[in-house]
C-alpha atoms as a PDB file:
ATOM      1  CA  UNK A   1     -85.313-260.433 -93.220  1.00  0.00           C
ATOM      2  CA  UNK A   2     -88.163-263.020 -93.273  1.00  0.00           C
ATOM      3  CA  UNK A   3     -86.557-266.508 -94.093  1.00  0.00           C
ATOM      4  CA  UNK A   4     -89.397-268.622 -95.678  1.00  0.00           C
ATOM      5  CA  UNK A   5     -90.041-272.565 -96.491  1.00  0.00           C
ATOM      6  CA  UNK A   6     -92.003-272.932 -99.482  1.00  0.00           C
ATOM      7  CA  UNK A   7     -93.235-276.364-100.389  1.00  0.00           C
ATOM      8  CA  UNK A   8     -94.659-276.205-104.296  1.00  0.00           C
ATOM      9  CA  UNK A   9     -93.969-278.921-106.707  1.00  0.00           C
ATOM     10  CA  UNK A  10     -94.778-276.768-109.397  1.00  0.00           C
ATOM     11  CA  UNK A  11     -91.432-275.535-110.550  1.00  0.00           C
ATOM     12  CA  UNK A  12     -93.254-272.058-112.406  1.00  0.00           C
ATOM     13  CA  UNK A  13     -95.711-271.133-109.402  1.00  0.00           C
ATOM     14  CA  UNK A  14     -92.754-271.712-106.945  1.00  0.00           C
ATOM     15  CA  UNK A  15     -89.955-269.512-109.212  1.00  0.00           C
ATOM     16  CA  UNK A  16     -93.108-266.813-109.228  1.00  0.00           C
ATOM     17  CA  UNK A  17     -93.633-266.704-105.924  1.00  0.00           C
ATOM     18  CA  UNK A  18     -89.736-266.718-104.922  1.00  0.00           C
ATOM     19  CA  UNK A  19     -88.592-263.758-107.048  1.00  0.00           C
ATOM     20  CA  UNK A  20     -91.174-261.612-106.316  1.00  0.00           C
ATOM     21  CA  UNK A  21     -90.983-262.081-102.234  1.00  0.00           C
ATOM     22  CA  UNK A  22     -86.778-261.870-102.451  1.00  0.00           C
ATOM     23  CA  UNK A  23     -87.860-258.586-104.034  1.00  0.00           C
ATOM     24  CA  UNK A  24     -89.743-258.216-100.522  1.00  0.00           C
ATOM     25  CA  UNK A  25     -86.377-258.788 -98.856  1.00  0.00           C
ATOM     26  CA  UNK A  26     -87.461-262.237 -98.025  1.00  0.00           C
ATOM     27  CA  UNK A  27     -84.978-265.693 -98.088  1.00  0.00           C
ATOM     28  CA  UNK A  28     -86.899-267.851-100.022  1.00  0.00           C
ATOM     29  CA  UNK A  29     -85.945-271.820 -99.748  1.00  0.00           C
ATOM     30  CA  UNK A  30     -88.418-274.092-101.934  1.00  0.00           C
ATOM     31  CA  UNK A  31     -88.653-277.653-101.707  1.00  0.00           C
ATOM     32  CA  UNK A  32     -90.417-279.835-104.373  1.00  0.00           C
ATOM     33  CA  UNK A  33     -91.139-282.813-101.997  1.00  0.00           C
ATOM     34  CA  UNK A  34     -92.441-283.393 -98.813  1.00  0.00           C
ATOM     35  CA  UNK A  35     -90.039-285.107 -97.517  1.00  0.00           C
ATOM     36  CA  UNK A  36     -87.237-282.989 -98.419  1.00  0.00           C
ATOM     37  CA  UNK A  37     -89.337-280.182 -96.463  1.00  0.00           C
ATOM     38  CA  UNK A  38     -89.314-282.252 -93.667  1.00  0.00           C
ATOM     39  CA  UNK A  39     -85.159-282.826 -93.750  1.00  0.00           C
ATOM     40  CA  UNK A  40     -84.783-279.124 -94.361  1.00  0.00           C
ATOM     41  CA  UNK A  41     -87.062-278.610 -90.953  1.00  0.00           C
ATOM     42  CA  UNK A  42     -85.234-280.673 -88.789  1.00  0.00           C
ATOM     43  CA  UNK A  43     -82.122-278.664 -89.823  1.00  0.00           C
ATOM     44  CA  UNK A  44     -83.108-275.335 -89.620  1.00  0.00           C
ATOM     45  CA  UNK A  45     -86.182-273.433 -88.440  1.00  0.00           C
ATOM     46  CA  UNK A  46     -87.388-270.525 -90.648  1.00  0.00           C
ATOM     47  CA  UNK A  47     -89.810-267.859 -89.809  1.00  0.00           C
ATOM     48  CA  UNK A  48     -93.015-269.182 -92.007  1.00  0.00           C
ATOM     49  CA  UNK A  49     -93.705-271.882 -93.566  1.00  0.00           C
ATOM     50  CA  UNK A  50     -95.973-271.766 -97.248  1.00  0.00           C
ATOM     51  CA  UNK A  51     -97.432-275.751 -97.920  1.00  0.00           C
ATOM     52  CA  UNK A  52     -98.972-276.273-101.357  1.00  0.00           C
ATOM     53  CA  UNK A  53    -101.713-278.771-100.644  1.00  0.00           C
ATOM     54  CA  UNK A  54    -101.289-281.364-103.443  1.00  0.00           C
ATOM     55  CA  UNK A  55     -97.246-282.728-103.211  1.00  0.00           C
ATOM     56  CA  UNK A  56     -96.105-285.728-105.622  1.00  0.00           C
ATOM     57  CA  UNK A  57     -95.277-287.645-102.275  1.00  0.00           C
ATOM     58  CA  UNK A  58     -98.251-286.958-100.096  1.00  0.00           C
ATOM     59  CA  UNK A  59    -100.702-284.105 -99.125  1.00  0.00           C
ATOM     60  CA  UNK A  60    -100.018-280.958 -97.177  1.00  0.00           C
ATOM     61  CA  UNK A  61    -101.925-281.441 -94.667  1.00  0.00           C
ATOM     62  CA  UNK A  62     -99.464-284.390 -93.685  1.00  0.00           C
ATOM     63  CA  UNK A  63     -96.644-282.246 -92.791  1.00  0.00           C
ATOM     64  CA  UNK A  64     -99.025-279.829 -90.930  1.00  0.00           C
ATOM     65  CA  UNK A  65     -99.299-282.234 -88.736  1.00  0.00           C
ATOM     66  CA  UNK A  66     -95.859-283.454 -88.659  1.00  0.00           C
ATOM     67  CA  UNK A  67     -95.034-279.464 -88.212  1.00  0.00           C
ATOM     68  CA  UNK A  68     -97.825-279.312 -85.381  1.00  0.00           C
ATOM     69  CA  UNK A  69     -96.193-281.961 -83.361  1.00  0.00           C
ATOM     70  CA  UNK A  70     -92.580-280.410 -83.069  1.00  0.00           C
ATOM     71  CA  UNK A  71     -92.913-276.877 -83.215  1.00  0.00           C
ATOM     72  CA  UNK A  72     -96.563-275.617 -81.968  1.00  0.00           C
ATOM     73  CA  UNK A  73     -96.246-271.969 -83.034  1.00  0.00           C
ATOM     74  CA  UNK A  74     -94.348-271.984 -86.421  1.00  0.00           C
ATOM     75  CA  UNK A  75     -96.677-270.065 -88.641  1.00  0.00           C
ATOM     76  CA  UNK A  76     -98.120-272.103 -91.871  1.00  0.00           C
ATOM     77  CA  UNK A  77    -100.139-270.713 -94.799  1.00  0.00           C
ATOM     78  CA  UNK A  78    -101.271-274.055 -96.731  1.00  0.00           C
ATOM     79  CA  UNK A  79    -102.290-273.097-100.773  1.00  0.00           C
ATOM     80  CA  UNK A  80    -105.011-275.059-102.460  1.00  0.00           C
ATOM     81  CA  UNK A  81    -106.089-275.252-106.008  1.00  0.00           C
ATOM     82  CA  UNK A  82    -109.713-274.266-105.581  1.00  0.00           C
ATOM     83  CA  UNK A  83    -111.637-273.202-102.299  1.00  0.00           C
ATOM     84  CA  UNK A  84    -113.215-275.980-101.257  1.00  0.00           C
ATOM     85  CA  UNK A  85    -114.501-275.977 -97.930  1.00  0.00           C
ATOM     86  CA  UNK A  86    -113.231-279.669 -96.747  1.00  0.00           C
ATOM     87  CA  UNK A  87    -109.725-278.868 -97.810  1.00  0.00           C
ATOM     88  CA  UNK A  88    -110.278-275.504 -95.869  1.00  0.00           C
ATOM     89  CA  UNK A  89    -111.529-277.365 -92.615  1.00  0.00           C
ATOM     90  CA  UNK A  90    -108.914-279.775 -93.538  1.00  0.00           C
ATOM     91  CA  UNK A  91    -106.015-277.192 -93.444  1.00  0.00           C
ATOM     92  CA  UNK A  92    -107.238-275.758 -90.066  1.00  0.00           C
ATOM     93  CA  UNK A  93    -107.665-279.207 -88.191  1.00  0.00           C
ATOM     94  CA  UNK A  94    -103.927-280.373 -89.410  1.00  0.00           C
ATOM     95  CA  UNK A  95    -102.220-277.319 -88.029  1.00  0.00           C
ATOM     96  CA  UNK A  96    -102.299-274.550 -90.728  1.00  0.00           C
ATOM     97  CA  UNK A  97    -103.425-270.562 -89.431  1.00  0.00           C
ATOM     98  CA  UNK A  98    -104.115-269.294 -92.340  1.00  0.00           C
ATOM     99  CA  UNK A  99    -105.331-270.729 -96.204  1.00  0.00           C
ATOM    100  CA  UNK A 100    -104.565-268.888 -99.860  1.00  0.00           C
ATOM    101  CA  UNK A 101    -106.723-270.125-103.021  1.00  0.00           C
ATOM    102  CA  UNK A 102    -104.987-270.958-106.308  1.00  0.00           C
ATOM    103  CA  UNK A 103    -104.278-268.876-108.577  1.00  0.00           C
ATOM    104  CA  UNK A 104    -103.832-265.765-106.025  1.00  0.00           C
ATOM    105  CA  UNK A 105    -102.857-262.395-105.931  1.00  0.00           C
ATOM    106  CA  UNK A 106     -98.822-262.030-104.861  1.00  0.00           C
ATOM    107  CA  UNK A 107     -99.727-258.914-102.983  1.00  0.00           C
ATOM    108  CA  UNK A 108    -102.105-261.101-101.148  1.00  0.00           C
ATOM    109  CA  UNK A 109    -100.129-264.007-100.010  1.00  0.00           C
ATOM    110  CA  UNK A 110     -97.435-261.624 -98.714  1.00  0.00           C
ATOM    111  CA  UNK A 111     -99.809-259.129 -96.760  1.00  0.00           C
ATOM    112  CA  UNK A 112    -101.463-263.092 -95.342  1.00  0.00           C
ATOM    113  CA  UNK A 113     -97.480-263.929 -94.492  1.00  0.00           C
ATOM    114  CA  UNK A 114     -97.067-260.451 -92.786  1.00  0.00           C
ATOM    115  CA  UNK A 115    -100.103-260.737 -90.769  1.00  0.00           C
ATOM    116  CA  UNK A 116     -99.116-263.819 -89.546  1.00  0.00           C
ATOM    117  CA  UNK A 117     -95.732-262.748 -88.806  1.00  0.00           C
ATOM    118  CA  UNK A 118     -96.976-260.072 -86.639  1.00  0.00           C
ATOM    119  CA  UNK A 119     -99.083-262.028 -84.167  1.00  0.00           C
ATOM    120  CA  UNK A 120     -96.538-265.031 -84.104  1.00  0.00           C
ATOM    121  CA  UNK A 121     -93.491-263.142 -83.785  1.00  0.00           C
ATOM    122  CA  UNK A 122     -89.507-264.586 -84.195  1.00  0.00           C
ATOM    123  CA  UNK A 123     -90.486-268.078 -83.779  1.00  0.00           C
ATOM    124  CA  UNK A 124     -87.410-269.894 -85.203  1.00  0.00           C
ATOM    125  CA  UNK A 125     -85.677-267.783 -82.436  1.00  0.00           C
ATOM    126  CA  UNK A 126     -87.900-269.304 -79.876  1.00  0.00           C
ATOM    127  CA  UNK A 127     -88.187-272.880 -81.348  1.00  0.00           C
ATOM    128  CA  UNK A 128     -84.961-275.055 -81.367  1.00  0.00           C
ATOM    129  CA  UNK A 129     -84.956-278.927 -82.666  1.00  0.00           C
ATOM    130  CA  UNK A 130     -82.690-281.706 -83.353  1.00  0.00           C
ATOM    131  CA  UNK A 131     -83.782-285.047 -84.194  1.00  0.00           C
ATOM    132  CA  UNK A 132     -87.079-286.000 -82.860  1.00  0.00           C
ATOM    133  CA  UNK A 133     -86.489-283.265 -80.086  1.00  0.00           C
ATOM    134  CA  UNK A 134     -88.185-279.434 -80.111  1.00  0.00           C
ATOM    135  CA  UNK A 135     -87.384-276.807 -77.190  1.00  0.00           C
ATOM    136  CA  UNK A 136     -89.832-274.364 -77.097  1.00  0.00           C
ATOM    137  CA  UNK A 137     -87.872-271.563 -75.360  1.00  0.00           C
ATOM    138  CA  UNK A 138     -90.514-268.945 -75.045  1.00  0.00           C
ATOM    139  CA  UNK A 139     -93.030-271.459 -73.035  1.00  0.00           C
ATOM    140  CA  UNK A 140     -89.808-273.315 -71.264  1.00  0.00           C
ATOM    141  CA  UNK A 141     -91.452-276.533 -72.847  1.00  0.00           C
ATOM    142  CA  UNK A 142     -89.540-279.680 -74.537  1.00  0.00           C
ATOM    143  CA  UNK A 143     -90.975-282.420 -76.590  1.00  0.00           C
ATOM    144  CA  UNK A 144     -89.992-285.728 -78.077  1.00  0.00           C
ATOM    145  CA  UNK A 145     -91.652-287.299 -80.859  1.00  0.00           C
ATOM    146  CA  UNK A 146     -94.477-284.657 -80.300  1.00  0.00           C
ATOM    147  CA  UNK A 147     -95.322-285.723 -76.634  1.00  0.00           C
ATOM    148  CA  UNK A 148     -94.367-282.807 -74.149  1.00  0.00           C
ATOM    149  CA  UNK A 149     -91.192-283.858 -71.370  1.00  0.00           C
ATOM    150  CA  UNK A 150     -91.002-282.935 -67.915  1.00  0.00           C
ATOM    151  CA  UNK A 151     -87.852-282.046 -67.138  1.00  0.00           C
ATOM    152  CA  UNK A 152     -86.334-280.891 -64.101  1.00  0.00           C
ATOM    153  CA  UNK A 153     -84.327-277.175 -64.103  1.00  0.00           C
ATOM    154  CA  UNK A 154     -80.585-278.698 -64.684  1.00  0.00           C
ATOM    155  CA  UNK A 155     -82.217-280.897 -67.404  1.00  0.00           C
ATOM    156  CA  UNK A 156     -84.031-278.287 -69.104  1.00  0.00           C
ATOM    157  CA  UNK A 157     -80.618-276.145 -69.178  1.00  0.00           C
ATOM    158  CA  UNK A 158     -78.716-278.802 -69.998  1.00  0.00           C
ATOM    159  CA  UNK A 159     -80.563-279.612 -73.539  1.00  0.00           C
ATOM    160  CA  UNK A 160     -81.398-275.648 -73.962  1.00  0.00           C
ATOM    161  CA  UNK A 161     -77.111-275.263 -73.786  1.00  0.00           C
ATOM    162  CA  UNK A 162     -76.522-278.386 -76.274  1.00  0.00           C
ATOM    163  CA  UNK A 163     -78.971-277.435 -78.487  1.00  0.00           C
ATOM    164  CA  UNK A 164     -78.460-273.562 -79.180  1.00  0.00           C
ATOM    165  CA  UNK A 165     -74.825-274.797 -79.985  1.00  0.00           C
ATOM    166  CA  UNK A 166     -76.145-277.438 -82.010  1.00  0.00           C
ATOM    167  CA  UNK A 167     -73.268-278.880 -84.121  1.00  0.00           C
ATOM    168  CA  UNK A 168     -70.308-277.904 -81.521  1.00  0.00           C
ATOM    169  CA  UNK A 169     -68.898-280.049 -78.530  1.00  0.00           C
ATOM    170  CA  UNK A 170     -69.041-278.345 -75.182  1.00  0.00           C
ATOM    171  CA  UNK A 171     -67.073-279.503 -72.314  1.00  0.00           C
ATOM    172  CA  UNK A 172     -67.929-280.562 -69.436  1.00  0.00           C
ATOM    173  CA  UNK A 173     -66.186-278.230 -67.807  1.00  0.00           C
ATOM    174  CA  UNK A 174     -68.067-275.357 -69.175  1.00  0.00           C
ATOM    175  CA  UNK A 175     -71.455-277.234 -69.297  1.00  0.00           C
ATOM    176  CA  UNK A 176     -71.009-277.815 -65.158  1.00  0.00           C
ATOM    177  CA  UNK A 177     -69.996-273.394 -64.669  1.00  0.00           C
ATOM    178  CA  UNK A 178     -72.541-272.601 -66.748  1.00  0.00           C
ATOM    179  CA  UNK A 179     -75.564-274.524 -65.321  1.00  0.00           C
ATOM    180  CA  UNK A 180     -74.467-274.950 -62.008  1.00  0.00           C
ATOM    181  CA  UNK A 181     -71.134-272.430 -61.204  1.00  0.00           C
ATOM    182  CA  UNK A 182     -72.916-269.390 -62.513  1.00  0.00           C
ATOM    183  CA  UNK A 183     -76.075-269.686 -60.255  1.00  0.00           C
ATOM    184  CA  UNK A 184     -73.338-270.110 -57.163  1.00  0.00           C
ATOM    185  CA  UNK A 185     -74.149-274.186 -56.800  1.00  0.00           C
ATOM    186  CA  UNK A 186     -71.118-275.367 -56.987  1.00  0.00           C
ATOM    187  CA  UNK A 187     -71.121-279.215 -57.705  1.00  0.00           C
ATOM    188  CA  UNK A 188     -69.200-282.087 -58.558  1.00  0.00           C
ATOM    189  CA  UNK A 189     -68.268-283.857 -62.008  1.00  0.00           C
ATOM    190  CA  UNK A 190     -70.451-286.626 -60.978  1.00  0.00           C
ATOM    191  CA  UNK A 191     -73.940-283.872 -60.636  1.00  0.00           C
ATOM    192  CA  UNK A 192     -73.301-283.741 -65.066  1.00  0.00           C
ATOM    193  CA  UNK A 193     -73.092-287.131 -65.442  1.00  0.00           C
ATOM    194  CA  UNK A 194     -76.027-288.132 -63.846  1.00  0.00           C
ATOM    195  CA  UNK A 195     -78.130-285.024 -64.736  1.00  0.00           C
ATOM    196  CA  UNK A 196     -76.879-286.417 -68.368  1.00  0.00           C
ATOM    197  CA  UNK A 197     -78.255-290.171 -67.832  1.00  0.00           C
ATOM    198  CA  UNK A 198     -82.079-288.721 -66.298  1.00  0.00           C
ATOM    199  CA  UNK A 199     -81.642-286.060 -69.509  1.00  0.00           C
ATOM    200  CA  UNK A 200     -81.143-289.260 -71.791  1.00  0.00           C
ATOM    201  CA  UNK A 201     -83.624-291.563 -70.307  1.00  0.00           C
ATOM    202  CA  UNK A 202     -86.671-288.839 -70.353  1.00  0.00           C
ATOM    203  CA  UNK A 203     -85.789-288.440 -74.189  1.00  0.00           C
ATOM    204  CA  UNK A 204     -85.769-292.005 -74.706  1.00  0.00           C
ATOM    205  CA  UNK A 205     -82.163-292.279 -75.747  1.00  0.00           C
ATOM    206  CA  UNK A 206     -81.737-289.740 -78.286  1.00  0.00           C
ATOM    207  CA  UNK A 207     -79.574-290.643 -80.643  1.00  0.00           C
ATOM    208  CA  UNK A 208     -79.035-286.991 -81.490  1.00  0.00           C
ATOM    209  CA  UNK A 209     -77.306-286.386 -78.392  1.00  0.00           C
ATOM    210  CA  UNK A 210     -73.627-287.890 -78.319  1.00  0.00           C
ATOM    211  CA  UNK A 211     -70.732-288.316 -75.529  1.00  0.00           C
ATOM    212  CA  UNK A 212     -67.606-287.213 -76.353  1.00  0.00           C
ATOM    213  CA  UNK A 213     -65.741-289.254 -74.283  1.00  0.00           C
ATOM    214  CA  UNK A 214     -63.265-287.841 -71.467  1.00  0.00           C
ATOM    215  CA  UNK A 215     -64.484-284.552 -72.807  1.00  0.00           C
ATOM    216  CA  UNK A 216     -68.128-283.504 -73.060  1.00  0.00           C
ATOM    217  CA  UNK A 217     -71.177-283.581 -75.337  1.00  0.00           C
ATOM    218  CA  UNK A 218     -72.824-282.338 -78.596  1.00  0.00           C
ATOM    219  CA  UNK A 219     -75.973-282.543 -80.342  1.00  0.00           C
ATOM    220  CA  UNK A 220     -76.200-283.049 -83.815  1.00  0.00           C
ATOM    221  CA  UNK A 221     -79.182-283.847 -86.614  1.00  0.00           C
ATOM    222  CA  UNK A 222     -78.875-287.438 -87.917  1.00  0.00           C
ATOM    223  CA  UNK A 223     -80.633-288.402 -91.119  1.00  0.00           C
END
């Protein structure tokens, strides 16, 4: 099933559009504000995301951007009232791949979502965030705040384990078999704790990213 974000603050055009693609066998989650959109993101990634361009609390092309800086590959149709080539050029510049002109065709927006599904793939199975923090696990490639992180092998292992079980505490225990154990380096408590402290420094103190103490860590979104 395609899981979809649609941002429309026009109640009727939104109920429209979400009836007849649940009828495609899509989940349909519309938001009515930009910022709520952006809450929802942080939270959970879906497989496309549908922007109206004119929003009561800004324009879409602001969370393009905001989209473009976290997760590089998460497919976004933008709508616009009329087709107007600056909002077009606009659209494209911010982040969007793809534009639909008000009042359109259902059939249309859905074969534009398809299309873009197809050459883009699962990406909320690739993309992972919490916080100000996106893994990109197709392209092994982290960011923070939008600006890519280097991090070293344990690092990168270390955040892709915490955040795939975002929400649950792992133990250090299983945190030092799985990265290390597993590969046949076996290491000592101390190899975690520092891995932990380069891990935290590179992301600039995350506040995402919390110590259980005398028993491991967990990452969870903070609003």
């Amino acid at each position: 099933m395609i899981e979809i974000y649609y941002i429309e603050d026009d109640e009727n055009i939104a109920q429209a559009v979400k009836e007849y693609l649940e009828q495609k066998n899509c989940i349909v989650s519309v938001f009515s504000t930009i910022a709520g959109a952006r809450v929802a993101l942080q939270n959970h990634i879906p497989g496309i995301v549908l922007v109206d361009w004119n929003m009561p609390d800004g324009q879409g092309d602001m969370l393009c951007q905001w989209i473009r800086s976290k997760w590089k590959e998460l497919p976004i149709v933008f709508l616009t009232v009329r087709d107007d080539t600056r909002d077009i050029v606009s659209g494209f510049q911010s982040g969007a791949d793809d534009y639909v002109v008000k009042p359109f065709e259902l059939e249309v927006l859905y074969s534009r979502i398809w299309a873009l599904l197809r050459r883009a793939g699962n990406v909320s199975e690739k993309c992972l965030s919490c916080g100000d923090i996106s893994l990109d696990q197709s392209r092994m490639m982290v960011f923070c705040g939008g600006e890519e992180i280097n991090l070293s092998q344990a690092e990168y292992q270390l955040l892709l384990l915490l955040m795939i079980n975002k929400g649950k505490t792992l133990t250090r225990e299983r945190l030092l078999e799985q990265i290390w154990d597993n590969n046949g380096n076996y290491v000592n408590d101390n190899t975690l704790t520092v891995t932990m402290k380069r891990l935290r420094e590179k992301l600039q103190q995350p506040s995402c990213l919390k110590t259980i103490r005398s028993f491991g860590y967990r990452m969870e979104d903070t609003v």
